[in-house]
Protein backbone atom coordinates (compact mmCIF):
# COMPACT_ATOMS: atom_id res chain seq x y z
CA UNK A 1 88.65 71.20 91.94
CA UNK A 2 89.85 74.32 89.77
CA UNK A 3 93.02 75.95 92.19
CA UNK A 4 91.62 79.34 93.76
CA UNK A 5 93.40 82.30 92.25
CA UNK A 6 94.64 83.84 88.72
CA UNK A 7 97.50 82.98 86.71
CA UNK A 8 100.29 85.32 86.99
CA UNK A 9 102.59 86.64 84.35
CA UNK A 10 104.92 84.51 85.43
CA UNK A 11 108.58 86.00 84.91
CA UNK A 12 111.25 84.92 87.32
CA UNK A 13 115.08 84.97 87.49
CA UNK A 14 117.86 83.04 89.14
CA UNK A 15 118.34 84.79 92.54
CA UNK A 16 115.65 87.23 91.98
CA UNK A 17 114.30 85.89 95.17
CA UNK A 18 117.61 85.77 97.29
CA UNK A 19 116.89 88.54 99.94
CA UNK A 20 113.61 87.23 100.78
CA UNK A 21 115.52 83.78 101.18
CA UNK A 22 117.72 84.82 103.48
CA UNK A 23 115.33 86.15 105.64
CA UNK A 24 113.35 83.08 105.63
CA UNK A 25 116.76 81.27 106.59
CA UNK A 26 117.75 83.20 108.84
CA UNK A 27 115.21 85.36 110.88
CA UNK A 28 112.78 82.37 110.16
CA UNK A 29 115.09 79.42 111.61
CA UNK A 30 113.21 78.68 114.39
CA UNK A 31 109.71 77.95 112.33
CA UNK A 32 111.90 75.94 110.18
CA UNK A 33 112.94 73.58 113.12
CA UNK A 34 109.95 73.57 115.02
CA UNK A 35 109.23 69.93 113.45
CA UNK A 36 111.13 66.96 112.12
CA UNK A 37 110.22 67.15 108.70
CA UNK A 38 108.53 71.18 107.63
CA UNK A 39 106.76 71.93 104.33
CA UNK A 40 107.43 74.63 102.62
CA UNK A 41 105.04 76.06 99.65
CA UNK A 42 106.33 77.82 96.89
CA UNK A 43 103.29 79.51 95.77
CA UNK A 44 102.79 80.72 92.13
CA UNK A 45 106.51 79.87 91.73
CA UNK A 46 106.02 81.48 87.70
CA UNK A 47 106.80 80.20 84.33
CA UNK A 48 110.39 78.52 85.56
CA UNK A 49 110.73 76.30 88.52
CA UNK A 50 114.15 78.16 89.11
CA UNK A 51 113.56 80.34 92.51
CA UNK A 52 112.22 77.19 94.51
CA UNK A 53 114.71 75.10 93.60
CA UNK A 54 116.98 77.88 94.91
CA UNK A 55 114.46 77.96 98.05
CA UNK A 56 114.99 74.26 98.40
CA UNK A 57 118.72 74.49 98.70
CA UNK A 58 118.72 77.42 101.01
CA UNK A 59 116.25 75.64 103.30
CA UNK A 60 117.97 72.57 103.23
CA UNK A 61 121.24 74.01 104.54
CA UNK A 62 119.62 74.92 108.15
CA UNK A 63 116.08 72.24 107.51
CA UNK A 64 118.00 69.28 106.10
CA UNK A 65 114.93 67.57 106.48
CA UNK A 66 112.54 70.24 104.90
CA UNK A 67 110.07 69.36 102.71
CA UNK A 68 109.43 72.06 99.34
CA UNK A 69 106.42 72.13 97.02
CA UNK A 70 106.02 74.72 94.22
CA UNK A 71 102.41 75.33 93.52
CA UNK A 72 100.80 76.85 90.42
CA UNK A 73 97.56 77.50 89.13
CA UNK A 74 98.77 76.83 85.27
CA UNK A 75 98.83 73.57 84.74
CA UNK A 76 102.25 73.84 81.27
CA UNK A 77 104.13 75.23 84.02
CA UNK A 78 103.65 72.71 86.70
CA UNK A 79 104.94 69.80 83.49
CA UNK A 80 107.36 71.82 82.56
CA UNK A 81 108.30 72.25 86.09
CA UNK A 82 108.76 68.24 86.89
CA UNK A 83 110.52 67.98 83.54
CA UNK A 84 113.09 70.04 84.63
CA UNK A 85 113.27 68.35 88.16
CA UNK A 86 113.49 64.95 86.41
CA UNK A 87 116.14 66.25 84.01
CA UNK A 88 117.75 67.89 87.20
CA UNK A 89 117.77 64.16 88.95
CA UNK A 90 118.97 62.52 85.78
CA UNK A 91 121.78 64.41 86.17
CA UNK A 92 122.63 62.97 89.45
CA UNK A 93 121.17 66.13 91.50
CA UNK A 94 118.83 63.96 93.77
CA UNK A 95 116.51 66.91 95.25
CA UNK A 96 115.00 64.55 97.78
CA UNK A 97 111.55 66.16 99.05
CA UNK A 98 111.31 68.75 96.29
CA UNK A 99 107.85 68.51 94.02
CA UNK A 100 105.66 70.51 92.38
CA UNK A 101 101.73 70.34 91.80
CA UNK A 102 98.86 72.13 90.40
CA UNK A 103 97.38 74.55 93.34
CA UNK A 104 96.43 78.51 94.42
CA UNK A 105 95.06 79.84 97.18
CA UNK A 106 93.27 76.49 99.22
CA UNK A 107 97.19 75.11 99.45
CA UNK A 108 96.63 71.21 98.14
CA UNK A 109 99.27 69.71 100.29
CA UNK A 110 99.46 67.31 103.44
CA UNK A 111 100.43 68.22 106.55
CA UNK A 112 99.58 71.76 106.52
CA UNK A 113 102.58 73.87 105.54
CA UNK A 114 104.76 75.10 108.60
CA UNK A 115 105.84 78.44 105.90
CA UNK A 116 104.53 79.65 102.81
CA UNK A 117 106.44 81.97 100.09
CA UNK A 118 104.02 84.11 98.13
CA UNK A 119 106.26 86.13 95.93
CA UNK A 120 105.24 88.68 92.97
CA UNK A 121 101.81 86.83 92.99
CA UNK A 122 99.20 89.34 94.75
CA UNK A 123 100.04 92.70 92.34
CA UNK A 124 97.42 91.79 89.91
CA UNK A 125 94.84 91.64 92.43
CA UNK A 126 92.37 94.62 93.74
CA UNK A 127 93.06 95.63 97.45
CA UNK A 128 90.39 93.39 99.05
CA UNK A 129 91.08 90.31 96.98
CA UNK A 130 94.53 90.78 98.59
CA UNK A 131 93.36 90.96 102.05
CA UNK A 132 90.72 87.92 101.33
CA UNK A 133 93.87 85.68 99.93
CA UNK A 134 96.22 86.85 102.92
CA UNK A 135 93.27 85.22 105.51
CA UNK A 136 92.71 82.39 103.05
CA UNK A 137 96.54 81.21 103.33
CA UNK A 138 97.08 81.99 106.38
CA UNK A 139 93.82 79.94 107.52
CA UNK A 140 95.82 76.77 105.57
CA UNK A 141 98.95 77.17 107.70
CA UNK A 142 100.09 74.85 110.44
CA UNK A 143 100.15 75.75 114.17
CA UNK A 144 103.05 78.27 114.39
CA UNK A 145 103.36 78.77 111.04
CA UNK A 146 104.09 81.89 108.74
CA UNK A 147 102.86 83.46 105.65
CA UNK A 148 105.89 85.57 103.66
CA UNK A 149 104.10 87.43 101.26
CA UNK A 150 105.47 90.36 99.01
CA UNK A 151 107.15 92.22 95.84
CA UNK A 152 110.42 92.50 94.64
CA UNK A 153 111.81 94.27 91.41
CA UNK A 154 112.83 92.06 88.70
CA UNK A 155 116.23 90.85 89.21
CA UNK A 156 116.07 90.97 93.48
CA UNK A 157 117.56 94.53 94.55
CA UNK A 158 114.77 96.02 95.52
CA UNK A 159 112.08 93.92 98.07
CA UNK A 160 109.49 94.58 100.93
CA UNK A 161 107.47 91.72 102.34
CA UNK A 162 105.29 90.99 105.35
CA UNK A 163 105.45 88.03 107.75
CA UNK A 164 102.32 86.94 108.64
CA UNK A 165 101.72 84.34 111.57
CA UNK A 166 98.60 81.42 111.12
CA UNK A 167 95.59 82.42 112.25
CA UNK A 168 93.97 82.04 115.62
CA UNK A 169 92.41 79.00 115.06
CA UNK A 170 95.98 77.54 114.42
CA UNK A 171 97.78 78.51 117.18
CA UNK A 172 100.16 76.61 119.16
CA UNK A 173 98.74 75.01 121.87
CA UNK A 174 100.36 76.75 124.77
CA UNK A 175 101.64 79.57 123.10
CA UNK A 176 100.39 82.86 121.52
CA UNK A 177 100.89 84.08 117.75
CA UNK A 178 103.65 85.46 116.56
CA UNK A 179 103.52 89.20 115.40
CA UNK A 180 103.14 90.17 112.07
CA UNK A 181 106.12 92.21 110.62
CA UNK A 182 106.71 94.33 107.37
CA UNK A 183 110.43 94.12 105.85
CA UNK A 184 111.81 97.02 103.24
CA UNK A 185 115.23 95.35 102.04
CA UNK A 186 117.47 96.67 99.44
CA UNK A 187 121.02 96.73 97.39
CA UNK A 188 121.84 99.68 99.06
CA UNK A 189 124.62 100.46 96.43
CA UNK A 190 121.71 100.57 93.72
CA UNK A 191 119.17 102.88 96.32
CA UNK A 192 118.86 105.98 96.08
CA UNK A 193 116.56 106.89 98.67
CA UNK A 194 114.73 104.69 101.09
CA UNK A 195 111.39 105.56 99.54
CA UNK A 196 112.47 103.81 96.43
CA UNK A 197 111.48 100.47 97.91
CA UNK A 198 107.48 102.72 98.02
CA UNK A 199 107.41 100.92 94.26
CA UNK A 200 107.22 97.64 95.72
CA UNK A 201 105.23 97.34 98.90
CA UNK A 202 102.46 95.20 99.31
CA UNK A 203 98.82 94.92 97.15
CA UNK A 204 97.44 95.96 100.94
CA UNK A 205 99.88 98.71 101.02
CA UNK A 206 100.44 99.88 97.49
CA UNK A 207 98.09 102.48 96.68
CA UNK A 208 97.95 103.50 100.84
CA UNK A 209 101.41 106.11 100.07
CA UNK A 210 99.39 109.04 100.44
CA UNK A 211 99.31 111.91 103.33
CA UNK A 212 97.27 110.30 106.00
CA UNK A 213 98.15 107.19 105.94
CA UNK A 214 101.19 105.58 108.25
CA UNK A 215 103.40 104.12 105.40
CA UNK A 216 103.40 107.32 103.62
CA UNK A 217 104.69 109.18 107.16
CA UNK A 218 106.91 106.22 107.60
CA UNK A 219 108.79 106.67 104.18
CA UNK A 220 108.99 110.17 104.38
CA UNK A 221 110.38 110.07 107.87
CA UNK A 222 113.27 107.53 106.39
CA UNK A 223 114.11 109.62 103.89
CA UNK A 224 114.47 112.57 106.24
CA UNK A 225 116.46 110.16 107.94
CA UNK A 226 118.53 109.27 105.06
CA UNK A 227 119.22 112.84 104.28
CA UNK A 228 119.90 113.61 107.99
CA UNK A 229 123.09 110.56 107.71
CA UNK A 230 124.57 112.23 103.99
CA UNK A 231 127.99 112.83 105.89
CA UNK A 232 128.13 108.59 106.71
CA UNK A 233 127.73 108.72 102.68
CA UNK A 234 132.03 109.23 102.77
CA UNK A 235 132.37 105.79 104.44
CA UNK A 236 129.90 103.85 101.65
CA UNK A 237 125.71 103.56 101.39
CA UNK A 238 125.85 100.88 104.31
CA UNK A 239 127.24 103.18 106.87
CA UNK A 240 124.68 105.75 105.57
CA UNK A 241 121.90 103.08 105.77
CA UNK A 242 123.31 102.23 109.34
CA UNK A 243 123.34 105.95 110.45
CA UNK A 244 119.71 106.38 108.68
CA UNK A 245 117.80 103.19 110.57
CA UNK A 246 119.49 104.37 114.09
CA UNK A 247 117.98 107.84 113.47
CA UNK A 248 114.39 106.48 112.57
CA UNK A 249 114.51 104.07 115.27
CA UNK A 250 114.10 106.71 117.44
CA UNK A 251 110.69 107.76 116.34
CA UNK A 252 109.90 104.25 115.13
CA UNK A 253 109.12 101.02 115.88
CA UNK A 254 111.86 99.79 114.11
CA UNK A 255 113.19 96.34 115.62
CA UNK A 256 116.42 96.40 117.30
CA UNK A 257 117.36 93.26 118.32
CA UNK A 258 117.56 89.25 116.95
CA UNK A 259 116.48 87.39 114.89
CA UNK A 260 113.95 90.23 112.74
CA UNK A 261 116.30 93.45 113.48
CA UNK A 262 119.38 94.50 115.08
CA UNK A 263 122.48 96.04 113.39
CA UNK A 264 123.40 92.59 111.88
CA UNK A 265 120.10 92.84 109.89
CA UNK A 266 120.26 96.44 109.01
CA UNK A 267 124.10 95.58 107.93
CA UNK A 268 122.32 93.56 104.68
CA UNK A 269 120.23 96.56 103.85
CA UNK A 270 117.00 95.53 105.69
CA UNK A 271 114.70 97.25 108.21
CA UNK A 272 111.41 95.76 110.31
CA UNK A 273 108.77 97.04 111.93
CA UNK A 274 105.79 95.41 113.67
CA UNK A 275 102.73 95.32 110.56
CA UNK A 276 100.56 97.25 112.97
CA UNK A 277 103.03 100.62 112.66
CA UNK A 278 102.00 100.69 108.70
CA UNK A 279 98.85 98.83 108.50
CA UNK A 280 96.44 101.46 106.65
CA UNK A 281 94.73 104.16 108.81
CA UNK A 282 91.38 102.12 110.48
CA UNK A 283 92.45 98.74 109.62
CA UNK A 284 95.69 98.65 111.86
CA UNK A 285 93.88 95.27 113.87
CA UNK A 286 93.48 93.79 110.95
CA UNK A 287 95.99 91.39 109.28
């Protein structure tokens, strides 16, 4: 069966995907431990195997049992992916659980995967081919499980991704879904004002920065808020981001406390907010 989806350019970079990462690390720990032995998909992982073998690694620190598959639709880069595992192992780097395989969109794996990390792989796609493959992969995810899907600039500095939880019919028995949740995450020392990050929200989300719509009000309210906290500029961009987040927080759903938000959070340049505070105007229930 052909994989569902297109190929992607396929440029990638060492680190490119380190914020992202972290957040799956750390805000995500708990879907990470939920079972023995969690899979992981790397999907459309590009034209070098690099970023999920970085994924791997992180994972493994806090999941030492975590299981990581890198899935793409082209079927050189999947060889040229194993050929640089195998060369990888031959070196003595064992990579235990770590594989790669030709898939899109229907997720090819077994057990269902407890997280999957669509990065840079939905911005050639129209608007409703974007919400069609966020219900297809989320549909493929185990009980409790997340979708991460989102954009960052080339080399990592500049990210915003949404966390989206499985779909109803793969709920936890016993407990309820998780809420989705949109992340803007920066280099702060590289920003220069929050609605920078505008560049790389979501296919869903891109072309929605207009009056009218909540992300546009939402951006222009940070920066407001970011202008408001200039004088915290004298003690570095953090303190200004720190000043900036409190202030929007106050008109915003911005989360406050562990593991999504919470000045330890906003302290690495990130901010959250529930998915349904930004969803576009008449399709807030949707996601």
């Amino acid at each position: 069966m052909r994989p569902e989806g297109e190929i992607t350019r396929g440029t990638t970079s060492p680190s490119r995907l380190r914020r992202v990462d972290r957040w799956i690390t750390q805000a995500q720990r708990a879907v990470l431990r939920a079972s023995e032995r969690p899979l992981l998909v790397d999907l459309g992982f590009g034209a070098s195997p690099v970023t999920t073998v970085e994924l791997y690694r992180r994972v493994r620190v806090v999941a030492p049992d975590a299981q990581v598959v890198g899935l793409e639709i082209d079927q050189e880069r999947v060889a040229a992916a194993r050929r640089r595992l195998a060369a990888l192992r031959a070196a003595g780097d064992e990579l235990a659980g770590l594989s790669f395989r030709p898939g899109g969109f229907e997720l090819p794996v077994a057990p269902r995967p407890a997280l999957v990390r669509a990065f840079n792989v939905l911005r050639q796609y129209q608007e409703e081919q974007a919400w069609a493959a966020w219900s297809r992969l989320r549909a493929g995810l185990a009980a409790g499980g997340v979708l991460i899907e989102g954009t960052c600039d080339e080399i990592g500095r500049r990210a915003v991704w949404v966390t989206l939880p499985a779909t109803a019919g793969a709920a936890p028995a016993g407990g309820g879904r998780a809420a989705a949740l949109i992340t803007f995450s920066a280099r702060l020392a590289s920003m220069e004002r929050p609605s920078d990050l505008a560049e790389r929200l979501p296919k869903t989300l891109i072309h929605r920065n207009v009056p009218g719509e909540p992300v546009h009000a939402f951006l222009r309210d940070f920066d407001r808020a970011w202008d408001r906290a200039a004088p915290y500029s004298a003690f570095g961009p953090r303190q200004r981001w720190l000043a900036a987040v409190a202030s929007l927080a106050d008109g915003w759903p911005v989360l406050r406390y562990p593991p999504y938000g919470g000045r330890a959070r906003w302290r690495l340049g990130e901010v959250t907010l529930p998915w349904a505070a930004l969803a576009p105007a008449g399709r807030a229930g949707r996601k």
